[in-house]
N, C-alpha and C. Protein backbone atom coordinates (compact mmCIF):
# COMPACT_ATOMS: atom_id res chain seq x y z
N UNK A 1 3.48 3.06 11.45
CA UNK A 1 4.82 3.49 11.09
C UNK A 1 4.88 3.86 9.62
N UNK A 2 3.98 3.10 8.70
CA UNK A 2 4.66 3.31 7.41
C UNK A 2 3.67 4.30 6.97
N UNK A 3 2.43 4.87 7.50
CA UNK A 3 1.88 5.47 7.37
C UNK A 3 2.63 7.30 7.37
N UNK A 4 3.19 7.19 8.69
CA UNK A 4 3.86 8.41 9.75
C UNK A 4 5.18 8.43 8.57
N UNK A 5 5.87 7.50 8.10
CA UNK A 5 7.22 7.78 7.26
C UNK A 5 6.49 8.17 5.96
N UNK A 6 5.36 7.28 5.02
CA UNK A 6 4.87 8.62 4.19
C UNK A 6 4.60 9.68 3.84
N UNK A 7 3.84 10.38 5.35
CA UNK A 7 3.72 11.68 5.36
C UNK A 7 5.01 12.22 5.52
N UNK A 8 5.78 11.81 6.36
CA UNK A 8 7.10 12.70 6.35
C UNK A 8 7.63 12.70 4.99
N UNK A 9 7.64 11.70 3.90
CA UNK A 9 7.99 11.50 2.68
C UNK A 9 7.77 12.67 1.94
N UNK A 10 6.37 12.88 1.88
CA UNK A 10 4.94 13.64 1.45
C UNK A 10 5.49 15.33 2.25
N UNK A 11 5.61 15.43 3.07
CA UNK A 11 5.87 16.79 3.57
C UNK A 11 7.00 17.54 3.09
N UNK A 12 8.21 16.54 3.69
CA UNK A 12 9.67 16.70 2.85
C UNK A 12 9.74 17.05 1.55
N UNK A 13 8.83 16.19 0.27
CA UNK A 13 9.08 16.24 -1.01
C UNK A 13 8.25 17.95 -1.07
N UNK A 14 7.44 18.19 -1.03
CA UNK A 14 6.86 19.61 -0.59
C UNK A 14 7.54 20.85 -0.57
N UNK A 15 8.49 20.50 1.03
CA UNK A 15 9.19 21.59 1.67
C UNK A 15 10.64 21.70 0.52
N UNK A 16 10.97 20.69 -0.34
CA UNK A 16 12.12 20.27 -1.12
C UNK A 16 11.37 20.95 -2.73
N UNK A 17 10.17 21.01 -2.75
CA UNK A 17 9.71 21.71 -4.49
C UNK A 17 9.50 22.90 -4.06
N UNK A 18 8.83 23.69 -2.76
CA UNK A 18 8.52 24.94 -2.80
C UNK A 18 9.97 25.56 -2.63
N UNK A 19 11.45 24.92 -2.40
CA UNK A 19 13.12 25.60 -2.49
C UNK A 19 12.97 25.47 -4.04
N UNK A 20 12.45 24.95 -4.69
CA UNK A 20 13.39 24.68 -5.96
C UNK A 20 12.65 25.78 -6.96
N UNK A 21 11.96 26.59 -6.49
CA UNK A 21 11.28 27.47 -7.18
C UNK A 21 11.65 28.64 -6.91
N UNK A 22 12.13 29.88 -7.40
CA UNK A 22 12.50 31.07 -7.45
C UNK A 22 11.41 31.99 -6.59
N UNK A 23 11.66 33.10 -5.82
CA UNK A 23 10.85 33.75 -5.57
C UNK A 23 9.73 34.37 -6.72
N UNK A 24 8.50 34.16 -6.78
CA UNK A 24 7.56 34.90 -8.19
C UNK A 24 7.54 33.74 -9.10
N UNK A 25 8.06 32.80 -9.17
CA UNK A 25 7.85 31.24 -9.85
C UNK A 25 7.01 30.48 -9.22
N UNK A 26 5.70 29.83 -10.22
CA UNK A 26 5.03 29.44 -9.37
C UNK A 26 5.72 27.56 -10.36
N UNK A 27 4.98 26.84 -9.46
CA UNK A 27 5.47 25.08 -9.77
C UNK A 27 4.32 24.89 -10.83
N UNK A 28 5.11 24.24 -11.92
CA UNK A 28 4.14 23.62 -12.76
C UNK A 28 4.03 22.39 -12.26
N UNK A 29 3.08 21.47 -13.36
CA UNK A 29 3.15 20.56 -13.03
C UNK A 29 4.05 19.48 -13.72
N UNK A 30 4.58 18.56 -12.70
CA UNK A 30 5.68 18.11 -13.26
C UNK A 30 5.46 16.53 -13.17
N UNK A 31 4.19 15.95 -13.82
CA UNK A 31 4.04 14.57 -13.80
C UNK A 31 5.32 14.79 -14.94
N UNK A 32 6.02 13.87 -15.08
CA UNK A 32 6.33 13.01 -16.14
C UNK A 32 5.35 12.66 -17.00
N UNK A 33 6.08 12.80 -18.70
CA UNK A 33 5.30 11.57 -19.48
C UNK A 33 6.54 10.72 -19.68
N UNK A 34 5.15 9.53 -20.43
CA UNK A 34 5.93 8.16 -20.55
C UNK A 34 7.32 8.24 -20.91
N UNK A 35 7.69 9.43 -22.01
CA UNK A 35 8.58 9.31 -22.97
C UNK A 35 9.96 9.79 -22.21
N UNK A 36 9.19 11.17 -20.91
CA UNK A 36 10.43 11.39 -20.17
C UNK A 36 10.77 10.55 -19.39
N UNK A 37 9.80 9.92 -18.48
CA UNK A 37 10.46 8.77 -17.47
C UNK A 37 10.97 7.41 -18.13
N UNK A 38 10.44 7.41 -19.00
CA UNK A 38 12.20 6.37 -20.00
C UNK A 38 13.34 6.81 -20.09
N UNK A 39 13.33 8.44 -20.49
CA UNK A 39 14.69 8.72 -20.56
C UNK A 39 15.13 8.91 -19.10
N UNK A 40 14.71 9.24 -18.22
CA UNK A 40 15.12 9.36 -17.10
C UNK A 40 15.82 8.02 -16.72
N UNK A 41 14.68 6.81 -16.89
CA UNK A 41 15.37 5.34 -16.17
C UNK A 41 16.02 5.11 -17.18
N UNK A 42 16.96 5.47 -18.48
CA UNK A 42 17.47 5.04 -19.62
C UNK A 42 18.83 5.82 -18.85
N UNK A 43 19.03 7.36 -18.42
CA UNK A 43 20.14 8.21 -18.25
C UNK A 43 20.15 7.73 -16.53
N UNK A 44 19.84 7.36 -16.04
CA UNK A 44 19.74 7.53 -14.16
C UNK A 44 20.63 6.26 -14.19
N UNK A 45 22.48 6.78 -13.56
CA UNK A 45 23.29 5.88 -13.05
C UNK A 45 22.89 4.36 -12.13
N UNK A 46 23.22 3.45 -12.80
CA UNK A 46 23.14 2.43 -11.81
C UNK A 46 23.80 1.78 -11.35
N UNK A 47 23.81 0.83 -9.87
CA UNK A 47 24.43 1.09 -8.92
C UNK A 47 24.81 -0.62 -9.32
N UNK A 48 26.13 -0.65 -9.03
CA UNK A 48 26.66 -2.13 -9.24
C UNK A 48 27.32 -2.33 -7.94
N UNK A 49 27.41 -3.84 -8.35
CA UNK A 49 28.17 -4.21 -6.78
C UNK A 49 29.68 -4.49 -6.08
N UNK A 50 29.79 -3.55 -5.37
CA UNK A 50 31.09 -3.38 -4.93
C UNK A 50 31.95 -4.87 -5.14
N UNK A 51 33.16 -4.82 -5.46
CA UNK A 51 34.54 -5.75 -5.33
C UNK A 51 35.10 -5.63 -4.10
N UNK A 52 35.04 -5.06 -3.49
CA UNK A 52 36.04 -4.63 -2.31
C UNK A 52 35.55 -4.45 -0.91
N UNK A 53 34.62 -5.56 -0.39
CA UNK A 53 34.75 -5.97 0.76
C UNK A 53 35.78 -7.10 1.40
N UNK A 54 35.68 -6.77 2.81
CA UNK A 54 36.90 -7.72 2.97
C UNK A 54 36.21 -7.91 4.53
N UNK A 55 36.86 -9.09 5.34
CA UNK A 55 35.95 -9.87 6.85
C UNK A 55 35.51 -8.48 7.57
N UNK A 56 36.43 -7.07 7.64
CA UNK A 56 36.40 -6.09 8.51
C UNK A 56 34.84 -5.72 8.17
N UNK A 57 34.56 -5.82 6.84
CA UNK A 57 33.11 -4.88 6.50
C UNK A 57 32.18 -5.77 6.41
N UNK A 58 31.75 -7.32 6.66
CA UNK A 58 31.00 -8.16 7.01
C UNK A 58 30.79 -7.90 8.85
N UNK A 59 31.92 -7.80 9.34
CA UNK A 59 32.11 -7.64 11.22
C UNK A 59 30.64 -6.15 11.54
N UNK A 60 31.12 -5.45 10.86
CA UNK A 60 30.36 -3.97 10.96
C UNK A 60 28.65 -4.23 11.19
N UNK A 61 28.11 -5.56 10.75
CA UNK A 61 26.67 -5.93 10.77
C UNK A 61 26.31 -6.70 11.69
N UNK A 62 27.54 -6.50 12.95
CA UNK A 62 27.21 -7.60 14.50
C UNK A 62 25.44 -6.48 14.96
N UNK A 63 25.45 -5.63 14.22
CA UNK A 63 24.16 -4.65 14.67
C UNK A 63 22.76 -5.48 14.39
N UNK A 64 22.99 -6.57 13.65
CA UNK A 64 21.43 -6.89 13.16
C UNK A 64 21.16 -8.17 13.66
N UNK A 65 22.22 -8.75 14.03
CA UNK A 65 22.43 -10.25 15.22
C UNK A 65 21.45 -10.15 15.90
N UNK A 66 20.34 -11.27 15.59
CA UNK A 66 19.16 -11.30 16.54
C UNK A 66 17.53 -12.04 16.04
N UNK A 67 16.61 -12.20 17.02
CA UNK A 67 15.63 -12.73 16.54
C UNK A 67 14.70 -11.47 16.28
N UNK A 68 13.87 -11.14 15.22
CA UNK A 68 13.06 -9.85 14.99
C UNK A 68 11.58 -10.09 14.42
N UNK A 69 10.93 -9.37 14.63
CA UNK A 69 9.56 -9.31 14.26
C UNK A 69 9.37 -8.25 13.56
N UNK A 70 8.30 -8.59 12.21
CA UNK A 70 8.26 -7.21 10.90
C UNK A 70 6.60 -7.55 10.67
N UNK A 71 6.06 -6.11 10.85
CA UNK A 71 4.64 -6.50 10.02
C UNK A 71 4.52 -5.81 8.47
N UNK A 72 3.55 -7.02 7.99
CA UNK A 72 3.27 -6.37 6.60
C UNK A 72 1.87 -6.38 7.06
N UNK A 73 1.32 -5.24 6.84
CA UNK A 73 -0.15 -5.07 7.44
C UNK A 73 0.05 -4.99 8.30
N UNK A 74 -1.00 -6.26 8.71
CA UNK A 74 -1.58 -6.69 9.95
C UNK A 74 -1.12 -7.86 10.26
N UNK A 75 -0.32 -8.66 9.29
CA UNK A 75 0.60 -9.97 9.50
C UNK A 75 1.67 -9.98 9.98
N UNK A 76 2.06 -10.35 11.28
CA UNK A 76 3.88 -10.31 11.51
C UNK A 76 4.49 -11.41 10.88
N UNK A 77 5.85 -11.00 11.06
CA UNK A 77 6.76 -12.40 10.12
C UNK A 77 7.94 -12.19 11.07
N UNK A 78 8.63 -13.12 10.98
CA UNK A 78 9.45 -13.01 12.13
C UNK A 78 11.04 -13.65 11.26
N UNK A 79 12.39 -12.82 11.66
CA UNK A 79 12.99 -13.52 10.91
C UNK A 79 14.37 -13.44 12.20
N UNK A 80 15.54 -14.37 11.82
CA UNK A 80 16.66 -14.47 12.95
C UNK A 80 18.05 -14.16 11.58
N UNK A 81 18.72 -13.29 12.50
CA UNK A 81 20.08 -13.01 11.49
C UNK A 81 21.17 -13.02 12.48
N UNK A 82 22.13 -14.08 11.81
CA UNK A 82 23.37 -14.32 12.51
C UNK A 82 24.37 -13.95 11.85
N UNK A 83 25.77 -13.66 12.05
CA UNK A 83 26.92 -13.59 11.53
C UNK A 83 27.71 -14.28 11.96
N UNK A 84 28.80 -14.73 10.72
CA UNK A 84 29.50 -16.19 10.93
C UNK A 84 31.04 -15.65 10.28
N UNK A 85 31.75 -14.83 11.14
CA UNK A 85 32.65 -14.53 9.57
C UNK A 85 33.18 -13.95 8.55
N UNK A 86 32.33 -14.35 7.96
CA UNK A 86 32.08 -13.74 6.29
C UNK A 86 30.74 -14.10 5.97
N UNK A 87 30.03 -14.48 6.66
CA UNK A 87 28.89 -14.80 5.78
C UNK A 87 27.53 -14.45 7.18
N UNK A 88 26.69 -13.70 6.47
CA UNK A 88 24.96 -13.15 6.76
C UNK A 88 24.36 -14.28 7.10
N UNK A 89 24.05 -14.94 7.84
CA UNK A 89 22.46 -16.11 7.40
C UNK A 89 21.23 -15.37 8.02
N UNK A 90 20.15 -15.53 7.48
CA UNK A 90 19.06 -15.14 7.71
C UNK A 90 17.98 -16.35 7.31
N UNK A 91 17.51 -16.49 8.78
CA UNK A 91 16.49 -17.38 8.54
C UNK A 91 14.45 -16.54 9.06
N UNK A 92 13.49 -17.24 8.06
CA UNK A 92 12.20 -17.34 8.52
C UNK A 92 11.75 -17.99 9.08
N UNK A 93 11.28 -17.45 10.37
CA UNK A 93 10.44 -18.13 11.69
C UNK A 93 8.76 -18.26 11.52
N UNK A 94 8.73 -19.69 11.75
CA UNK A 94 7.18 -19.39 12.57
C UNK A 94 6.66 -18.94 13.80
N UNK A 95 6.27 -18.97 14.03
CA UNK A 95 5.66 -17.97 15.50
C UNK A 95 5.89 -18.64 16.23
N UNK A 96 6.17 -19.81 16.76
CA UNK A 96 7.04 -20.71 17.75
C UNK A 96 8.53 -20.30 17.50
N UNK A 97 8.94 -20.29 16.36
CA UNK A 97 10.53 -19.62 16.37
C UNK A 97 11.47 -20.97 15.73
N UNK A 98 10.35 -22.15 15.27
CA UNK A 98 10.64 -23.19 14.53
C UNK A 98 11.13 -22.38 13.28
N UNK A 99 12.49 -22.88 12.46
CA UNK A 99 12.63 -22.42 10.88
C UNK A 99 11.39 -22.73 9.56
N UNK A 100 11.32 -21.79 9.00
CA UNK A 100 10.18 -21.79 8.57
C UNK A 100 10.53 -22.81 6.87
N UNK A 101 12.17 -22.13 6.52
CA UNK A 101 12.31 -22.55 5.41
C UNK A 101 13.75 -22.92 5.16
N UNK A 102 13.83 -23.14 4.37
CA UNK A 102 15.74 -22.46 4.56
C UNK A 102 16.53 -21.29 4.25
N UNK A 103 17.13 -21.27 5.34
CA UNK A 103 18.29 -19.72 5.30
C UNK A 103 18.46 -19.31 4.17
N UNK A 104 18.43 -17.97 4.07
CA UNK A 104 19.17 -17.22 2.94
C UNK A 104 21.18 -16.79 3.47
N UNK A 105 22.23 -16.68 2.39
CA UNK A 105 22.88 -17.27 2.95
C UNK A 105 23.36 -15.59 2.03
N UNK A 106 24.56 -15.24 3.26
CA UNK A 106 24.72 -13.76 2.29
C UNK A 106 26.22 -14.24 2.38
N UNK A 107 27.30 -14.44 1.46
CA UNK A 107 28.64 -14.48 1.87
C UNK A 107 29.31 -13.61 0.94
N UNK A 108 30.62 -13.24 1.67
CA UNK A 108 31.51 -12.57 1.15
C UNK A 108 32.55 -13.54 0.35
N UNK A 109 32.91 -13.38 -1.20
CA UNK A 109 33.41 -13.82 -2.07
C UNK A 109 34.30 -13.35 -3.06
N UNK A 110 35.17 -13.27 -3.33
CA UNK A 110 35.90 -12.44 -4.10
C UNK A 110 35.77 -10.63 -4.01
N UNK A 111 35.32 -10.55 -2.79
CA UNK A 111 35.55 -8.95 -2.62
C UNK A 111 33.86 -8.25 -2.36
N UNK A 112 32.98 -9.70 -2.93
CA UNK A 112 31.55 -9.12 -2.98
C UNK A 112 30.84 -10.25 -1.75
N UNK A 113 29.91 -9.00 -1.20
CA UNK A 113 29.11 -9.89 -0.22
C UNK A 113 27.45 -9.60 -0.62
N UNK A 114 27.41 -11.28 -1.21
CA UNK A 114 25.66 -11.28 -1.67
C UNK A 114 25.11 -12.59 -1.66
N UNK A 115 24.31 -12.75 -2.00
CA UNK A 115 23.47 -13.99 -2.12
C UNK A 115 22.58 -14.53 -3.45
N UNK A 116 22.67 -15.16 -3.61
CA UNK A 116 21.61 -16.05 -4.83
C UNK A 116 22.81 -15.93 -6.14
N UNK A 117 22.17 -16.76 -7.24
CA UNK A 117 23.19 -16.96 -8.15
C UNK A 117 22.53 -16.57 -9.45
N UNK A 118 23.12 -16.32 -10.46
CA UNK A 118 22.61 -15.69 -11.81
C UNK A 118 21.78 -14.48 -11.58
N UNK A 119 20.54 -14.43 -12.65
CA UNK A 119 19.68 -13.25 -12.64
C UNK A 119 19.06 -13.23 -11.35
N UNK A 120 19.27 -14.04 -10.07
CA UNK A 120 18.55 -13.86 -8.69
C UNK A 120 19.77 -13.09 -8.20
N UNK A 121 20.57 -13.16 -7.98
CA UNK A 121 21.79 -12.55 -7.19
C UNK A 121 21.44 -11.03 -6.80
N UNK A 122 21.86 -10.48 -5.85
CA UNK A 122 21.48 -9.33 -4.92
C UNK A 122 23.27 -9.62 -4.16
N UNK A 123 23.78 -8.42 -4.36
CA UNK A 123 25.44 -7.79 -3.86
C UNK A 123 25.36 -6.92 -3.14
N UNK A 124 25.89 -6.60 -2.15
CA UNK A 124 26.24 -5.12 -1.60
C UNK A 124 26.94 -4.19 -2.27
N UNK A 125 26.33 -2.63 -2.21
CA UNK A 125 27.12 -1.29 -2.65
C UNK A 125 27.86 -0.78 -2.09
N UNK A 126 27.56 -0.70 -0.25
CA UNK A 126 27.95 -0.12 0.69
C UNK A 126 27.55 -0.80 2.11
N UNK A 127 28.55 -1.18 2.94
CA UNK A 127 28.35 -1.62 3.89
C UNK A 127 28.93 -0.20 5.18
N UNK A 128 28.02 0.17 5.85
CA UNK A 128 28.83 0.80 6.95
C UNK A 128 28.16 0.20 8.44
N UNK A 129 29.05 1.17 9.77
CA UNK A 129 28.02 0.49 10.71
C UNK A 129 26.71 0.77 11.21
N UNK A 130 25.90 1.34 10.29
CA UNK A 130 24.16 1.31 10.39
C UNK A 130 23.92 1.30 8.96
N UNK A 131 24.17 0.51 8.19
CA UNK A 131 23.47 0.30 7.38
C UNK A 131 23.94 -0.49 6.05
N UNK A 132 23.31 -1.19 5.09
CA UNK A 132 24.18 -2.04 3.71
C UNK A 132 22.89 -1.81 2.95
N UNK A 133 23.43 -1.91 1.73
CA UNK A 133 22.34 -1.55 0.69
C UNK A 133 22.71 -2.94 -0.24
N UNK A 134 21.93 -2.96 -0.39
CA UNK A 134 22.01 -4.09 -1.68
C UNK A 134 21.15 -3.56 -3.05
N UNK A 135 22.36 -4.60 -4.15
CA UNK A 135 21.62 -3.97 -5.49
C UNK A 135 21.51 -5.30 -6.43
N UNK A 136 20.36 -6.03 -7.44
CA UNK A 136 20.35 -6.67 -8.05
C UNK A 136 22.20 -6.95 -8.86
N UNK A 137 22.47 -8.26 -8.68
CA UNK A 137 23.62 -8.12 -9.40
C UNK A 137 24.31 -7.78 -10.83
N UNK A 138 22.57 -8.33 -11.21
CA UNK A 138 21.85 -8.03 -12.80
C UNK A 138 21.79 -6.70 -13.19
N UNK A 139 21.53 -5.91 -13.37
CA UNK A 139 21.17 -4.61 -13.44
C UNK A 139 19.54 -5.18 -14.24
N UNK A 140 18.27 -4.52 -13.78
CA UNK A 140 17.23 -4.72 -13.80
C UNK A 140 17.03 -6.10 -13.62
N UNK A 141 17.27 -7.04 -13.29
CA UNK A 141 16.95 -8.11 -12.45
C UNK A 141 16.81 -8.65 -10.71
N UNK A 142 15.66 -7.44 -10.66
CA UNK A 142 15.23 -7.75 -9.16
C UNK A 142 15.31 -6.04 -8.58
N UNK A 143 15.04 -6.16 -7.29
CA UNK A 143 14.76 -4.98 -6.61
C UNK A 143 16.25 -4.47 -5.71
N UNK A 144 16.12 -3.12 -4.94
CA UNK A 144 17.09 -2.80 -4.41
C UNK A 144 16.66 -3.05 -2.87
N UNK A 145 17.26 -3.44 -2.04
CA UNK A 145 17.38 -3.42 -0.52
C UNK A 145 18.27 -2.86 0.43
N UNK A 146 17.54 -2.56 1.36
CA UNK A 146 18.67 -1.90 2.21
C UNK A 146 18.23 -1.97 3.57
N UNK A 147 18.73 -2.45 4.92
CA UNK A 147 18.92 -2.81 5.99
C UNK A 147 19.47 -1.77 6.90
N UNK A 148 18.87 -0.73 7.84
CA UNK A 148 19.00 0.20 8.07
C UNK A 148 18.86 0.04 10.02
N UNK A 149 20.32 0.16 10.36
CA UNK A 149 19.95 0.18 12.15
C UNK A 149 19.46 1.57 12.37
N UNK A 150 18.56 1.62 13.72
CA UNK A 150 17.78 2.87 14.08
C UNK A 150 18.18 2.78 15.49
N UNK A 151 18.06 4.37 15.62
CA UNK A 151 18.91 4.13 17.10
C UNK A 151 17.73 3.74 18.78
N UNK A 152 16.89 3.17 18.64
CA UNK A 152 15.92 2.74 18.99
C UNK A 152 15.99 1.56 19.79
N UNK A 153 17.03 0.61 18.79
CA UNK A 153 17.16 -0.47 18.93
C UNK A 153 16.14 -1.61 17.45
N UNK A 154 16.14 -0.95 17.06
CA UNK A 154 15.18 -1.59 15.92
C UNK A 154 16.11 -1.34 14.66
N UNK A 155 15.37 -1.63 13.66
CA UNK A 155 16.16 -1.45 12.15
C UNK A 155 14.91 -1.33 11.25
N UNK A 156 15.20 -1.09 9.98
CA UNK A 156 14.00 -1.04 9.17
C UNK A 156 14.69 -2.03 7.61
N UNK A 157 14.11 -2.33 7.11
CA UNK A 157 14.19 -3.17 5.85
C UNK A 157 13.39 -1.70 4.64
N UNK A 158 14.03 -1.02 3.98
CA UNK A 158 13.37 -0.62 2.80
C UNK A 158 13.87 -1.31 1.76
N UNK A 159 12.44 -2.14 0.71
CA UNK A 159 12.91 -2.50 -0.60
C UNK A 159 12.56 -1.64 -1.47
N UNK A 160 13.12 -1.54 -2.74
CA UNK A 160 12.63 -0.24 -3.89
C UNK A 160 12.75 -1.18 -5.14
N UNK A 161 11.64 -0.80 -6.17
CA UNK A 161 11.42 -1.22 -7.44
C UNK A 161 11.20 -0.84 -8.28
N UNK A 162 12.56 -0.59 -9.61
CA UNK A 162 12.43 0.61 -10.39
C UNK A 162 11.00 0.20 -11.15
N UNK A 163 11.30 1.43 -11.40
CA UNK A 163 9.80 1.30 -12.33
C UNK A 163 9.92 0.63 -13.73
N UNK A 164 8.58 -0.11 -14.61
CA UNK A 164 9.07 -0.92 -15.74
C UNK A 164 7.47 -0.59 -16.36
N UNK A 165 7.39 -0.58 -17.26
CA UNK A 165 6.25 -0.72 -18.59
C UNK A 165 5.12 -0.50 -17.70
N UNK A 166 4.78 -1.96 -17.43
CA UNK A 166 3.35 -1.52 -16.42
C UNK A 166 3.32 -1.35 -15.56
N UNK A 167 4.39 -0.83 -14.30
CA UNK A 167 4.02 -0.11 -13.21
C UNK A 167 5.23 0.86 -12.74
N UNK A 168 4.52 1.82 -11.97
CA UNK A 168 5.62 2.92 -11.54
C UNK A 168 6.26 2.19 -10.54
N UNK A 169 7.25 3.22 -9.94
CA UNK A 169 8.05 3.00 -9.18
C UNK A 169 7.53 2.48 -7.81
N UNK A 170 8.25 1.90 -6.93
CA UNK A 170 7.60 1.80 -5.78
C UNK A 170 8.73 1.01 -4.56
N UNK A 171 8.08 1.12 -3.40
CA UNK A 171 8.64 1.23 -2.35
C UNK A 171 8.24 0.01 -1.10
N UNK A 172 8.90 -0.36 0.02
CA UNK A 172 7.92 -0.88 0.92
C UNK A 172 8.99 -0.85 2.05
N UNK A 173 8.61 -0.02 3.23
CA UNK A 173 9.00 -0.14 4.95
C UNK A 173 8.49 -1.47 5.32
N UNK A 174 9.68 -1.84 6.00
CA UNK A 174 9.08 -3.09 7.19
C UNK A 174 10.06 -2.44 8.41
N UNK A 175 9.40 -2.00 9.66
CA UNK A 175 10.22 -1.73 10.71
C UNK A 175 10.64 -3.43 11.36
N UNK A 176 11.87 -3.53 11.76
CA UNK A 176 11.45 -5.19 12.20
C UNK A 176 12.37 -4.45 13.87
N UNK A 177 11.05 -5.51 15.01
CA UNK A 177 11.84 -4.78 16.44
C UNK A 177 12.01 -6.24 16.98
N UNK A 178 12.84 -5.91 17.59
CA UNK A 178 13.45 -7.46 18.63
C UNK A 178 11.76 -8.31 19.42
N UNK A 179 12.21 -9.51 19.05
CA UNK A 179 11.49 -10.42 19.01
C UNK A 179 11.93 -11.96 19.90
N UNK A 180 10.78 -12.33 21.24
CA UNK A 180 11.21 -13.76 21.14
C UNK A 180 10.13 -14.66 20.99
N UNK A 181 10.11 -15.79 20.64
CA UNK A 181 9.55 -16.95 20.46
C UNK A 181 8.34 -17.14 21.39
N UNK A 182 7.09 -17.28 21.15
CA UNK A 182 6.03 -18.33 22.64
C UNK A 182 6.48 -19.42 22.99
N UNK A 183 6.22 -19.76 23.82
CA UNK A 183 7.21 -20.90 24.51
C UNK A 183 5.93 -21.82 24.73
């Protein structure tokens, strides 16, 4: 899968530079240097976390209710997400379907629905019904996420990590598909 969504990545970005070129214009090359991709992540809007959820836009994520299975590699991980409410829980399974650790706990609070506290905190931008994005609450403290239903019956998890000093930008797919327990 994450192979097949690169190339489409890879093809798209392609079919998207050979439009942006004039007929008789040929493409330079357009690495970035260091000095522009600072100004770029110095000028590039960032995304804070909405005030203005309310129970209706927590309800909208009855889509992800369920036990699921995600590989990284060749490792599956298995995780269960319930809704209560106002509040996300998401727990990690072992492969019996025993809790692995304790829940991560997403609640809606003064208008914001997120989880963890201080420089850990992660908020929602946008909740609709296929999909919520989440954004560090910090601005550069931590990565962006986003929880994406597919009409399949599956969903995908993309996290993104701006880029910083020593490393570029980067990305990671986890398709996660309905999952039950060995018995």
């Amino acid at each position: 899968m994450l192979k097949t969504h690169s190339k489409f990545i890879i093809v798209s970005l392609l079919f998207v530079l050979s439009l942006a070129c004039s007929p008789g214009e040929t493409q330079k090359n357009t690495t970035p240097s260091a000095e522009t991709s600072k100004q770029a992540a110095e000028t590039k809007p960032v995304a804070t976390p909405s005030k203005n959820f309310t129970p209706a836009d927590v309800a909208k994520l009855k889509w992800i209710e369920g036990t699921w299975r995600g590989m990284d590699g060749e490792k599956p991980f298995y995780e269960r997400y319930k809704i209560e409410e106002t509040v996300m829980i998401a727990e990690s399974l072992k492969e019996d379907g025993s809790t692995a650790e304790k829940p991560t706990r997403f609640e809606l609070k003064d208008g914001e629905f997120g989880e963890g506290e201080g420089d850990n905190r992660s908020a929602a931008t946008e909740i609709t019904d296929s999909y919520i994005q989440f954004v560090p609450a910090v601005p550069g403290k931590g990565n962006n996420f986003r929880f994406e239903r597919q009409s399949d019956g599956t969903w995908i998890a993309l996290l993104e990590w701006p880029a910083t000093a020593g490393k570029p930008a980067r990305q990671k797919v986890y398709k996660m598909e309905p999952w039950q327990p060995k018995k």
